[in-house]
N, C-alpha and C. Protein backbone atom coordinates (compact mmCIF):
# COMPACT_ATOMS: atom_id res chain seq x y z
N UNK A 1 -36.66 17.66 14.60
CA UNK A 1 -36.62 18.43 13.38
C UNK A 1 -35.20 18.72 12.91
N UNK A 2 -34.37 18.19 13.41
CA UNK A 2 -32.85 18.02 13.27
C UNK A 2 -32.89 17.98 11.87
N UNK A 3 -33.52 17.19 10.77
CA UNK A 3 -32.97 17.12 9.47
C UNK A 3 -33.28 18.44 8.95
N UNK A 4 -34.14 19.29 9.16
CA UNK A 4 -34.41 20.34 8.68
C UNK A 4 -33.64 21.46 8.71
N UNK A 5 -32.71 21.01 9.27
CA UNK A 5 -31.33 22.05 9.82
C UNK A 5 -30.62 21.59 8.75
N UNK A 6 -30.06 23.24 8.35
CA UNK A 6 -28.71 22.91 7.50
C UNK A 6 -27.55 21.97 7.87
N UNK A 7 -26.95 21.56 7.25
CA UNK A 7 -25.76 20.96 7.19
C UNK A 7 -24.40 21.42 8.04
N UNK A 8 -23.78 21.24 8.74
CA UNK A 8 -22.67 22.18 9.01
C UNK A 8 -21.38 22.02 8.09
N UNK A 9 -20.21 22.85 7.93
CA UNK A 9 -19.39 22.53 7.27
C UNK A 9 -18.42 23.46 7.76
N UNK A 10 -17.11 22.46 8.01
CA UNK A 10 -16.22 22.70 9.05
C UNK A 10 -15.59 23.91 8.33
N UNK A 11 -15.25 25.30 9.02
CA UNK A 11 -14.68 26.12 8.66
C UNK A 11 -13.28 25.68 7.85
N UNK A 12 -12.89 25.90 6.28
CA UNK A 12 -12.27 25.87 5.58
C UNK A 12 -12.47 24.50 4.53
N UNK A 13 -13.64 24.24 4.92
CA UNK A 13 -13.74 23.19 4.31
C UNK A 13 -15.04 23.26 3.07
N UNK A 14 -15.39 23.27 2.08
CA UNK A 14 -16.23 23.58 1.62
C UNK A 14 -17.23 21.90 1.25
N UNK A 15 -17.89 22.12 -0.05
CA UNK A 15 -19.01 20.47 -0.09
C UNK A 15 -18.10 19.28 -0.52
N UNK A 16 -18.15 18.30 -0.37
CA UNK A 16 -17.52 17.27 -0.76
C UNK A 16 -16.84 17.96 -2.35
N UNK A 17 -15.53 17.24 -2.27
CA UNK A 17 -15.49 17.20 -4.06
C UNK A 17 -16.09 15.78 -5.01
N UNK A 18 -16.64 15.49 -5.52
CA UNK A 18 -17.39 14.46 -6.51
C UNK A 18 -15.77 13.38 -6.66
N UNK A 19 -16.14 12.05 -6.74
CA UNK A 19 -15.46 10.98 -6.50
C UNK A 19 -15.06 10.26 -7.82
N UNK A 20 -14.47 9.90 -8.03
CA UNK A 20 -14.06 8.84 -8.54
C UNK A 20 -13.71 7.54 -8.43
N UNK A 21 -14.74 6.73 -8.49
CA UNK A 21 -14.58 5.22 -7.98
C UNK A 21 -13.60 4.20 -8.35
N UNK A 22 -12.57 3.79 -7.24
CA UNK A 22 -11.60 3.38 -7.42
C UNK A 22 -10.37 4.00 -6.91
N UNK A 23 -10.57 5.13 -7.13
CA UNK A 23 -9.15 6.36 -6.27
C UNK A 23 -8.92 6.37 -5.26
N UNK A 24 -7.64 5.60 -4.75
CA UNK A 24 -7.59 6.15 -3.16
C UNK A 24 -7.96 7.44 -2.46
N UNK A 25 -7.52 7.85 -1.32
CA UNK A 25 -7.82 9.15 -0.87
C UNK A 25 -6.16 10.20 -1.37
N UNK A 26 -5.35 9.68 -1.26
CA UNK A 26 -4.35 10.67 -1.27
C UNK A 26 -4.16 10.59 -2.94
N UNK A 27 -4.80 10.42 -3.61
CA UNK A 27 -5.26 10.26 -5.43
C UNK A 27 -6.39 11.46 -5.45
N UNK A 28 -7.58 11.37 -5.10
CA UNK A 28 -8.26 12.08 -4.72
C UNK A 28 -7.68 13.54 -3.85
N UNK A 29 -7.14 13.65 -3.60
CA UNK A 29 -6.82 14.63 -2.76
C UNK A 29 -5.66 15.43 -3.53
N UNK A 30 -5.00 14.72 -4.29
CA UNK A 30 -3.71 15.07 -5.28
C UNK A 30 -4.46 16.01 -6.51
N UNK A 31 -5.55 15.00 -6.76
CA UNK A 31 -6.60 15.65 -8.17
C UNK A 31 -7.32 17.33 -7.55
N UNK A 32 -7.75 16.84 -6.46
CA UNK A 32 -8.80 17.66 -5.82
C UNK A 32 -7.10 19.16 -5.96
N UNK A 33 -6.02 19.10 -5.72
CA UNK A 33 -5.03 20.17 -5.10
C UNK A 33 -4.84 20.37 -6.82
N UNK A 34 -4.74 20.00 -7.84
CA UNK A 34 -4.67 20.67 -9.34
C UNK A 34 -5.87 21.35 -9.86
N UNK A 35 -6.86 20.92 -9.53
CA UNK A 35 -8.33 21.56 -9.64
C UNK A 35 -8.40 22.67 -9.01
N UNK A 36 -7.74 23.37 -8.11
CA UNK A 36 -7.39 24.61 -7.69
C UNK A 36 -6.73 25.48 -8.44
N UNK A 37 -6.26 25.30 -9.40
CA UNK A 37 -5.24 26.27 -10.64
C UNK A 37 -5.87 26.69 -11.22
N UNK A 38 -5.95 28.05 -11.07
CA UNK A 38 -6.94 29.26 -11.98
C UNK A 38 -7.35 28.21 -13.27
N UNK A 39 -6.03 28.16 -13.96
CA UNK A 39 -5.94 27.79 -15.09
C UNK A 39 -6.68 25.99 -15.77
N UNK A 40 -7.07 25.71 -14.69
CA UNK A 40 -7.26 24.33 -14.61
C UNK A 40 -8.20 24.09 -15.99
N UNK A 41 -8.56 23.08 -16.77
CA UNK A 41 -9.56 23.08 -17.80
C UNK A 41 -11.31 22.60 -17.36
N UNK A 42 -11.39 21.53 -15.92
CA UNK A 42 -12.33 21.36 -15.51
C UNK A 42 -12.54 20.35 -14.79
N UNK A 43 -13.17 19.94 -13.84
CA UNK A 43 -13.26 18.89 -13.08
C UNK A 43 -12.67 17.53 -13.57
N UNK A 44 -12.18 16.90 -13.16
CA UNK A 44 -11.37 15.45 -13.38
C UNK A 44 -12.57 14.49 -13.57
N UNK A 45 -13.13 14.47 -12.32
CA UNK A 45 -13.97 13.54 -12.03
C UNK A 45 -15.17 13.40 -13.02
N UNK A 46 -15.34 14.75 -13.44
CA UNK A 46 -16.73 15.10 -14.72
C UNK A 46 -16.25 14.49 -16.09
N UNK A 47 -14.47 14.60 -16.14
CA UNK A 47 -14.40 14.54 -17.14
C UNK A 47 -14.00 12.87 -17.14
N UNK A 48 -13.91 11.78 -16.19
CA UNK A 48 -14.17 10.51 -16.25
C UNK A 48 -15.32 9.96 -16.48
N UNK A 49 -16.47 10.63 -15.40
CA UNK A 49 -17.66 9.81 -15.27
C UNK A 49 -18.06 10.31 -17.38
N UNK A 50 -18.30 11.11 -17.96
CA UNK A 50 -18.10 11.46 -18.95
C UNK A 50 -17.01 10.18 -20.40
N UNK A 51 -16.10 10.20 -19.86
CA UNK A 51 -15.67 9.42 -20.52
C UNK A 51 -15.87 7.61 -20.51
N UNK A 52 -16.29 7.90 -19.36
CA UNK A 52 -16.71 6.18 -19.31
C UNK A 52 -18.17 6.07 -19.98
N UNK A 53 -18.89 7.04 -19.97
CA UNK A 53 -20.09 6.98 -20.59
C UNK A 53 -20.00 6.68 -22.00
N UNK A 54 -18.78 7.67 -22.48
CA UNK A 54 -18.97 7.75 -24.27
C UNK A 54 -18.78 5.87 -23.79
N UNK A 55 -17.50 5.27 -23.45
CA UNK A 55 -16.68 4.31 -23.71
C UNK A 55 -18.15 2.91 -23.54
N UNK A 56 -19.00 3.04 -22.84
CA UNK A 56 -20.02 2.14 -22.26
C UNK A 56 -20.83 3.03 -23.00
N UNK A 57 -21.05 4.03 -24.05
CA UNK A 57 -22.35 3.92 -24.21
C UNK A 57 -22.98 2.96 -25.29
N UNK A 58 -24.43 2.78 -24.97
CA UNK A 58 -25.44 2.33 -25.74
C UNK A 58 -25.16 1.83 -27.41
N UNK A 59 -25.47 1.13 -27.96
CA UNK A 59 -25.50 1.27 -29.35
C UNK A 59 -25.17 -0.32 -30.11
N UNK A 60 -24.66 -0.02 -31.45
CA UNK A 60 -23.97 -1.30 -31.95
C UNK A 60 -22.71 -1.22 -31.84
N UNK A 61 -21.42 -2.06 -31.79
CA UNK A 61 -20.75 -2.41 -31.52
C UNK A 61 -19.31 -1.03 -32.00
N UNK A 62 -19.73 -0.91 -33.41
CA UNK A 62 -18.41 0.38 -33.82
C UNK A 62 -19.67 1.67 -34.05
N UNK A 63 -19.05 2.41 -32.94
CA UNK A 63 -19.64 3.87 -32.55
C UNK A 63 -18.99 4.44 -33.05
N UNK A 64 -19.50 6.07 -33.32
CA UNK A 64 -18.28 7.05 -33.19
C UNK A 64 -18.65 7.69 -32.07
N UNK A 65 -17.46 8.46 -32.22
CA UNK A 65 -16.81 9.04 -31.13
C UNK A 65 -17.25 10.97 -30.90
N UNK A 66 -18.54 10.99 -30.81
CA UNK A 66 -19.11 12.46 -30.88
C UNK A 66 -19.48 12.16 -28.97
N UNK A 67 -19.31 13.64 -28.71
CA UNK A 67 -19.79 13.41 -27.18
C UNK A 67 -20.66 14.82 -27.52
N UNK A 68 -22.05 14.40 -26.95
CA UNK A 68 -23.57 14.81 -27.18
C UNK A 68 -23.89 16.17 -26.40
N UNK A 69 -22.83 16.55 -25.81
CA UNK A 69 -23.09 17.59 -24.46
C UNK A 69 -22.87 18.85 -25.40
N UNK A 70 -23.91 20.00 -24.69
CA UNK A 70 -23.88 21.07 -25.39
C UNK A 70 -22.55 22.13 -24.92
N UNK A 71 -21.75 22.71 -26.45
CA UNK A 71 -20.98 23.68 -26.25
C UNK A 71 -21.07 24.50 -25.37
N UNK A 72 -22.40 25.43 -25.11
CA UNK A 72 -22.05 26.73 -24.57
C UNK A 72 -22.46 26.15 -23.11
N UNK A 73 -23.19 25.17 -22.78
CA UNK A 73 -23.15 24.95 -21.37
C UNK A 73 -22.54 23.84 -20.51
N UNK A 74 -21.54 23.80 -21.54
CA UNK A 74 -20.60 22.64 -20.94
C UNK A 74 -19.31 23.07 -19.68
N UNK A 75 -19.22 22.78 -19.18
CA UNK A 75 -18.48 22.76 -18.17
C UNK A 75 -16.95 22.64 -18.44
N UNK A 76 -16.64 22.10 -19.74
CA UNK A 76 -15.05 22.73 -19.92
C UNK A 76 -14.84 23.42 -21.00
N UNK A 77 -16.24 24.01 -20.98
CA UNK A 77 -15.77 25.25 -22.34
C UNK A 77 -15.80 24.58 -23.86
N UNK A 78 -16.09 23.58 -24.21
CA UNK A 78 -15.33 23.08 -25.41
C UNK A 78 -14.21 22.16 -25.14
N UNK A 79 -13.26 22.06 -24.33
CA UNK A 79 -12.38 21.15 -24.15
C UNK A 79 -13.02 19.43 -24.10
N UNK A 80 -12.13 18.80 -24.72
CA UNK A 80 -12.19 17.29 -24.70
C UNK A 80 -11.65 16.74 -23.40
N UNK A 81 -12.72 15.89 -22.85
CA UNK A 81 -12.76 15.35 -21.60
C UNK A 81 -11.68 14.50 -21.83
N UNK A 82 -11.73 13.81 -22.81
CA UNK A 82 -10.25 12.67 -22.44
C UNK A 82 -8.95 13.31 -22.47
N UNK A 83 -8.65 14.87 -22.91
CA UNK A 83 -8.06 15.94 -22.96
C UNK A 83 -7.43 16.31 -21.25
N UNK A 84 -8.65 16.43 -21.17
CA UNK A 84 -8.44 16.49 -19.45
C UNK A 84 -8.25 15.85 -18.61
N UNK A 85 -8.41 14.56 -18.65
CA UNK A 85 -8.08 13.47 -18.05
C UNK A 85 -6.46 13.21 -18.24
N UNK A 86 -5.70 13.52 -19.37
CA UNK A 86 -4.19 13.24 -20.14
C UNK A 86 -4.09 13.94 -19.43
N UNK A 87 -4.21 15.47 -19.58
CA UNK A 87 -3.42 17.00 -18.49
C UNK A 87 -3.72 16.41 -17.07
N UNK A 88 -4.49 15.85 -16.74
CA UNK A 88 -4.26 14.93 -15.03
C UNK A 88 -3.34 14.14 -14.59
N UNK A 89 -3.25 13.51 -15.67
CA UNK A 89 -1.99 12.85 -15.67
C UNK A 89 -0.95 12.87 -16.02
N UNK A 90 -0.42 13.93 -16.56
CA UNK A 90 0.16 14.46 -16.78
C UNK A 90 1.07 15.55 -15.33
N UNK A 91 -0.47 15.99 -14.69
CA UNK A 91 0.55 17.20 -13.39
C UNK A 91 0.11 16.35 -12.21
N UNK A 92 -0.09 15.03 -12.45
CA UNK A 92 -0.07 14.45 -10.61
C UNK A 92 1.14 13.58 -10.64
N UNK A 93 1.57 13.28 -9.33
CA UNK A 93 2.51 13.15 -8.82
C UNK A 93 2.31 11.47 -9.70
N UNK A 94 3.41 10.75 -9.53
CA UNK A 94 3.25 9.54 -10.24
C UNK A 94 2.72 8.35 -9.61
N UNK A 95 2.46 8.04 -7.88
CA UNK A 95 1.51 7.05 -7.71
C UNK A 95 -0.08 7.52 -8.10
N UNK A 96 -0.60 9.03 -7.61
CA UNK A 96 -1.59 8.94 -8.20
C UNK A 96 -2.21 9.18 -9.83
N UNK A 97 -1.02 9.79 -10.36
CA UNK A 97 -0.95 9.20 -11.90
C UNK A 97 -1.78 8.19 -11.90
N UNK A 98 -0.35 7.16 -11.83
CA UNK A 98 -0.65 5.95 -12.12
C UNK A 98 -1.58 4.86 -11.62
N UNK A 99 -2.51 5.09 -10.55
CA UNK A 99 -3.92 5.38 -10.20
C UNK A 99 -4.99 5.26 -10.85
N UNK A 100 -5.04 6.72 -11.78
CA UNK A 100 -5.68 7.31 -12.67
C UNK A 100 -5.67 6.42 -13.69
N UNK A 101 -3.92 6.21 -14.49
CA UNK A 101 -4.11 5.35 -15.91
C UNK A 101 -4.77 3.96 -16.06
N UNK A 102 -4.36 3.49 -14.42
CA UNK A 102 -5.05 2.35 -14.29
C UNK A 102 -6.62 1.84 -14.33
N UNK A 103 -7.37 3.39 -14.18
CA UNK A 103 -8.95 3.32 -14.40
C UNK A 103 -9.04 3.67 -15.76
N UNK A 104 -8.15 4.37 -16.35
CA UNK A 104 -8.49 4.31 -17.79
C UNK A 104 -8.05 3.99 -18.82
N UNK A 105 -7.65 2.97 -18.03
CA UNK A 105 -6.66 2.17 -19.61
C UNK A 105 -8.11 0.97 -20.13
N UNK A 106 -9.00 0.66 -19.34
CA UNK A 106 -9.60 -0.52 -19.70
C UNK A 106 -11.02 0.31 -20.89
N UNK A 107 -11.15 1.85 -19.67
CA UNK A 107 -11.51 2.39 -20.59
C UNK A 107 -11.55 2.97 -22.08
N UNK A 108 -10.32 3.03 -22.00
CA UNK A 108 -9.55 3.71 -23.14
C UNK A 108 -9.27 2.48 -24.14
N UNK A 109 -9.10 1.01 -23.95
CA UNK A 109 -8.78 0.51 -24.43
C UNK A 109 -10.61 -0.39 -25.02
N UNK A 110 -11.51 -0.04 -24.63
CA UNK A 110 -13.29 -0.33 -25.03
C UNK A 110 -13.45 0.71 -25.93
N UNK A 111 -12.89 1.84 -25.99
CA UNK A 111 -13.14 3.26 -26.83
C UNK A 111 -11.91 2.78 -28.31
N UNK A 112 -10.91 2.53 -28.24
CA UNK A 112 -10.42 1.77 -29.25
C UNK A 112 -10.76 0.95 -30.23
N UNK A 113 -11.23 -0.14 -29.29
CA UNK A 113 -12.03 -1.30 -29.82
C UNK A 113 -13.19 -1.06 -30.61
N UNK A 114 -14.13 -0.19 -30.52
CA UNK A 114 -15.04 0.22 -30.89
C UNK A 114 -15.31 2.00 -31.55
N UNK A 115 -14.38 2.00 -31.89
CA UNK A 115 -14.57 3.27 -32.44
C UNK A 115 -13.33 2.90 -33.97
N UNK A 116 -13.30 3.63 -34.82
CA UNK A 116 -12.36 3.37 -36.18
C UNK A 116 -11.84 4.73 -36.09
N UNK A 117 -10.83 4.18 -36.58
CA UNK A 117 -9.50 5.33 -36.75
C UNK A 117 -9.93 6.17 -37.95
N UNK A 118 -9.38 7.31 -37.80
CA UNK A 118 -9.39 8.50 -39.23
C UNK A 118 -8.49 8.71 -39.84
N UNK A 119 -8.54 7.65 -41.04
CA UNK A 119 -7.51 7.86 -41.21
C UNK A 119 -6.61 9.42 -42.12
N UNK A 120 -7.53 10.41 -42.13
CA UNK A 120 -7.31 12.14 -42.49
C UNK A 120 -7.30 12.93 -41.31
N UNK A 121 -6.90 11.96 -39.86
CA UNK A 121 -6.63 13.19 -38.91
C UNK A 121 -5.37 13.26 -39.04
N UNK A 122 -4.93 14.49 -38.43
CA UNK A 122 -3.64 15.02 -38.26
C UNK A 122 -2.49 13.86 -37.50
N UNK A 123 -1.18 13.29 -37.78
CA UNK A 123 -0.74 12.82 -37.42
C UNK A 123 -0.13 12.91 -35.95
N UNK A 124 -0.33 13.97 -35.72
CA UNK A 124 0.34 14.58 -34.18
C UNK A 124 -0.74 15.06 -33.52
N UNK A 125 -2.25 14.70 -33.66
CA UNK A 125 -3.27 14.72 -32.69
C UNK A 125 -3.02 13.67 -31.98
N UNK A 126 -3.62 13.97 -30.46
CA UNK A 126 -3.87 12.62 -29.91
C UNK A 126 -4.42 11.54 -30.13
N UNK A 127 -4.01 10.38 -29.57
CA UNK A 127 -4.69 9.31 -30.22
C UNK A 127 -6.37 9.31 -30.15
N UNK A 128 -6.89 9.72 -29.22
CA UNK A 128 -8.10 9.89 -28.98
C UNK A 128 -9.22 10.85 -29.92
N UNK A 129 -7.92 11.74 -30.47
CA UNK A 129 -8.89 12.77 -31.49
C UNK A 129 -8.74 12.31 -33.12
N UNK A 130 -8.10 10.94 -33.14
CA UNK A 130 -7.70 10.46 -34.41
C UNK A 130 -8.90 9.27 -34.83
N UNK A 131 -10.07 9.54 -34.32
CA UNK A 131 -10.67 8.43 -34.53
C UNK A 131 -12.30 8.98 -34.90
N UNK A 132 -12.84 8.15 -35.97
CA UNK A 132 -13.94 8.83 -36.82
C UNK A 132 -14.89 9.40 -35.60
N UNK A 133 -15.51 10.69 -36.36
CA UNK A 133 -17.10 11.14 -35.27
C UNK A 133 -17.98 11.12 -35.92
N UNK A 134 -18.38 10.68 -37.34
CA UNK A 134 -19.15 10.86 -37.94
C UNK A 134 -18.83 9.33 -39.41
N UNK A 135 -20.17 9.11 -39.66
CA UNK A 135 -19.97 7.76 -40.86
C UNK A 135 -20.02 8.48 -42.35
């Protein structure tokens, strides 16, 4: 009846943190040590698996760029996941940076391809918030 027993978990150690496929461990472990800052905006990893979804999702070929998740029970408050992903890369050290850009450049560069620029956004938004959400 062994499975019926809780789990143990090594004093100071709490549940796995959620992965990102492709990240080494000391990438993972770099992300996992900024996700500790009061101030942090929200999981890394939520805000990839998330962004690869918009970038792969479903549809005809030029999408826009609306992400479907509800405001008040979203997990970064309102913040833009590809938002959070930039501020990642932004405060990790530069191999696992560059790690990171490397999983989302192919992404980032399918979300391009398929999404159209606005051309009435603000010139000093990110590139990511410069692109239509609506036809």
């Amino acid at each position: 009846m062994r499975q019926n027993l809780p789990s143990r978990v090594r004093p100071g150690h709490g549940p796995r943190a959620p992965r990102i496929p492709g990240l080494s461990g000391p990438a993972l472990a770099a992300i996992a040590r900024i996700e500790r800052r009061p101030s942090w905006p929200g999981p890394v990893s939520e805000a990839w698996r998330r962004w690869r979804a918009l970038a792969h999702q479903p549809g005809p070929w030029v999408m826009y760029a609306a992400d479907e998740h509800c405001v008040c029970c979203d997990p970064f408050a309102g913040a833009d996941v590809r938002a959070v992903l930039e501020a990642a890369c932004a405060a990790l050290p530069r191999r696992p940076a560059a790690e990171l850009r490397a999983l989302l450049a192919p992404l980032d560069a399918r979300f391009l391809a398929r999404t159209l620029n606005d051309p009435f956004a603000a010139p000093g938004d990110p590139w990511w918030s410069r692109r239509l959400t609506s036809a």
